[in-house]
C-alpha atoms as a PDB file:
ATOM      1  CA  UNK A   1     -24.500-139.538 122.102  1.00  0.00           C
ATOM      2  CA  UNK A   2     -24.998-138.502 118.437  1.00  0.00           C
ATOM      3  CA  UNK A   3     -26.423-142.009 117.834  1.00  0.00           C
ATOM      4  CA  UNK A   4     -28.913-142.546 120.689  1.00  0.00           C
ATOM      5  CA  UNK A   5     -30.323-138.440 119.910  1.00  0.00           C
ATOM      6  CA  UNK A   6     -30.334-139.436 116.090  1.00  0.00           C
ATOM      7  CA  UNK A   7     -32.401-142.826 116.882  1.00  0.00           C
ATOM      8  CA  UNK A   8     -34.739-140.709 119.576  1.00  0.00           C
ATOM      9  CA  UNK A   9     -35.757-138.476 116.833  1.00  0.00           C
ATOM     10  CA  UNK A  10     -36.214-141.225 114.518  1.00  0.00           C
ATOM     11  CA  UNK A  11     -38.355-143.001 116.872  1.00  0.00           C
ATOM     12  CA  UNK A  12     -40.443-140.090 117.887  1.00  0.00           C
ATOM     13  CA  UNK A  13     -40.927-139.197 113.951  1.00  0.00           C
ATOM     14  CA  UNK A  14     -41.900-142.944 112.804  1.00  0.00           C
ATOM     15  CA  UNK A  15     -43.314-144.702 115.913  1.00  0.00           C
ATOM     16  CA  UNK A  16     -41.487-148.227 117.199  1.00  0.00           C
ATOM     17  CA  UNK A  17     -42.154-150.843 114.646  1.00  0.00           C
ATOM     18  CA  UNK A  18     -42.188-153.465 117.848  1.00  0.00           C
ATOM     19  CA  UNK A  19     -44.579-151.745 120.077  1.00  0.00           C
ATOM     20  CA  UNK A  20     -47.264-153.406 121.060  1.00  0.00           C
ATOM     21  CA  UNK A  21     -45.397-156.883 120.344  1.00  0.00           C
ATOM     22  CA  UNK A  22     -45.286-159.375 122.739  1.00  0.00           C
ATOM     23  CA  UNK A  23     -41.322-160.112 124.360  1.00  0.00           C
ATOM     24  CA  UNK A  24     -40.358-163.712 124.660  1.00  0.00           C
ATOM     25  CA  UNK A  25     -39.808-165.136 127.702  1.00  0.00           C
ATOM     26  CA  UNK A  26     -35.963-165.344 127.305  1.00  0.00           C
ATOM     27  CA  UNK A  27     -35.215-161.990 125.703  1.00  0.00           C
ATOM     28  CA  UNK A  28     -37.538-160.196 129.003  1.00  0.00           C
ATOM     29  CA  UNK A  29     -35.335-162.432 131.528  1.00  0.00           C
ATOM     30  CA  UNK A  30     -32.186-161.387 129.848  1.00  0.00           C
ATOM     31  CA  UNK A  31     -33.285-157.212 129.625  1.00  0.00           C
ATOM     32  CA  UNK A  32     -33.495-157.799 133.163  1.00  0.00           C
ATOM     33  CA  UNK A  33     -30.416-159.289 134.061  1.00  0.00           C
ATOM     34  CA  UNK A  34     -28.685-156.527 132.157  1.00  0.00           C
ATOM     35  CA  UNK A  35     -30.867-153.821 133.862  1.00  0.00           C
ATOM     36  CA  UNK A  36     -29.785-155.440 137.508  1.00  0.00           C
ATOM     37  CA  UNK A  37     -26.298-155.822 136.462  1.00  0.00           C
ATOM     38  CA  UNK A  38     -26.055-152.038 135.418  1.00  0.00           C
ATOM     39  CA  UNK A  39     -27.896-151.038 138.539  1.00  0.00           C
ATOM     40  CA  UNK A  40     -24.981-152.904 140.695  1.00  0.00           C
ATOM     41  CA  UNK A  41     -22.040-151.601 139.115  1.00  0.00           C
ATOM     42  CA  UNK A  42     -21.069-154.194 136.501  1.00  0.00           C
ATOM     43  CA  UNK A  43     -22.103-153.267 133.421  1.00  0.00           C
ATOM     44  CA  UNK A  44     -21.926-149.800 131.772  1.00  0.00           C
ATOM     45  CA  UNK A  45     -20.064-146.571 133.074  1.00  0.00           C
ATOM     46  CA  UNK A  46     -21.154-143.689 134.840  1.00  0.00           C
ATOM     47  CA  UNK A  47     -21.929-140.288 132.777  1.00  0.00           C
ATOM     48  CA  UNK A  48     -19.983-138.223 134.583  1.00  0.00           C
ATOM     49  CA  UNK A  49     -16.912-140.485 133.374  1.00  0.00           C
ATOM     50  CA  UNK A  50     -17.634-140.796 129.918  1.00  0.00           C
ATOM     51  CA  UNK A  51     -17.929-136.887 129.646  1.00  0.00           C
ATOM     52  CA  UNK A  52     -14.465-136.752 131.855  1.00  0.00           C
ATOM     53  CA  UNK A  53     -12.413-139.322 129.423  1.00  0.00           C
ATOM     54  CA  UNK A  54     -14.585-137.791 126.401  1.00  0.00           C
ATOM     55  CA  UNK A  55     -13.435-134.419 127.312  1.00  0.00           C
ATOM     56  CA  UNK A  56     -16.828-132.862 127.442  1.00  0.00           C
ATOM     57  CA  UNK A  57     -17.092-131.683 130.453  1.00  0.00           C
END
């Protein structure tokens, strides 16, 4: 969590170097895959049960 608020921050100070770039072909078709296989329950892991095993709750 410390990472992804460290690297928002960053991003929001300095800009995205990328934006604005074109994606190729391949690396779109494979964001998507990963997007459709974390919307069906194969990749990644609920909040709620990282905070529980994390002991943030």
């Amino acid at each position: 969590m410390i990472e992804t608020i460290v690297e928002e921050k960053l991003l929001e100070l300095l800009g995205d170097p990328d934006e604005g770039l074109p994606i190729r072909k391949s690396i779109r078709e494979r964001l998507l895959r990963q997007k459709e296989a974390v919307a069906s329950g194969e990749r990644g892991e609920p909040f709620e049960e990282v905070t529980r095993r994390l002991g943030l709750e």
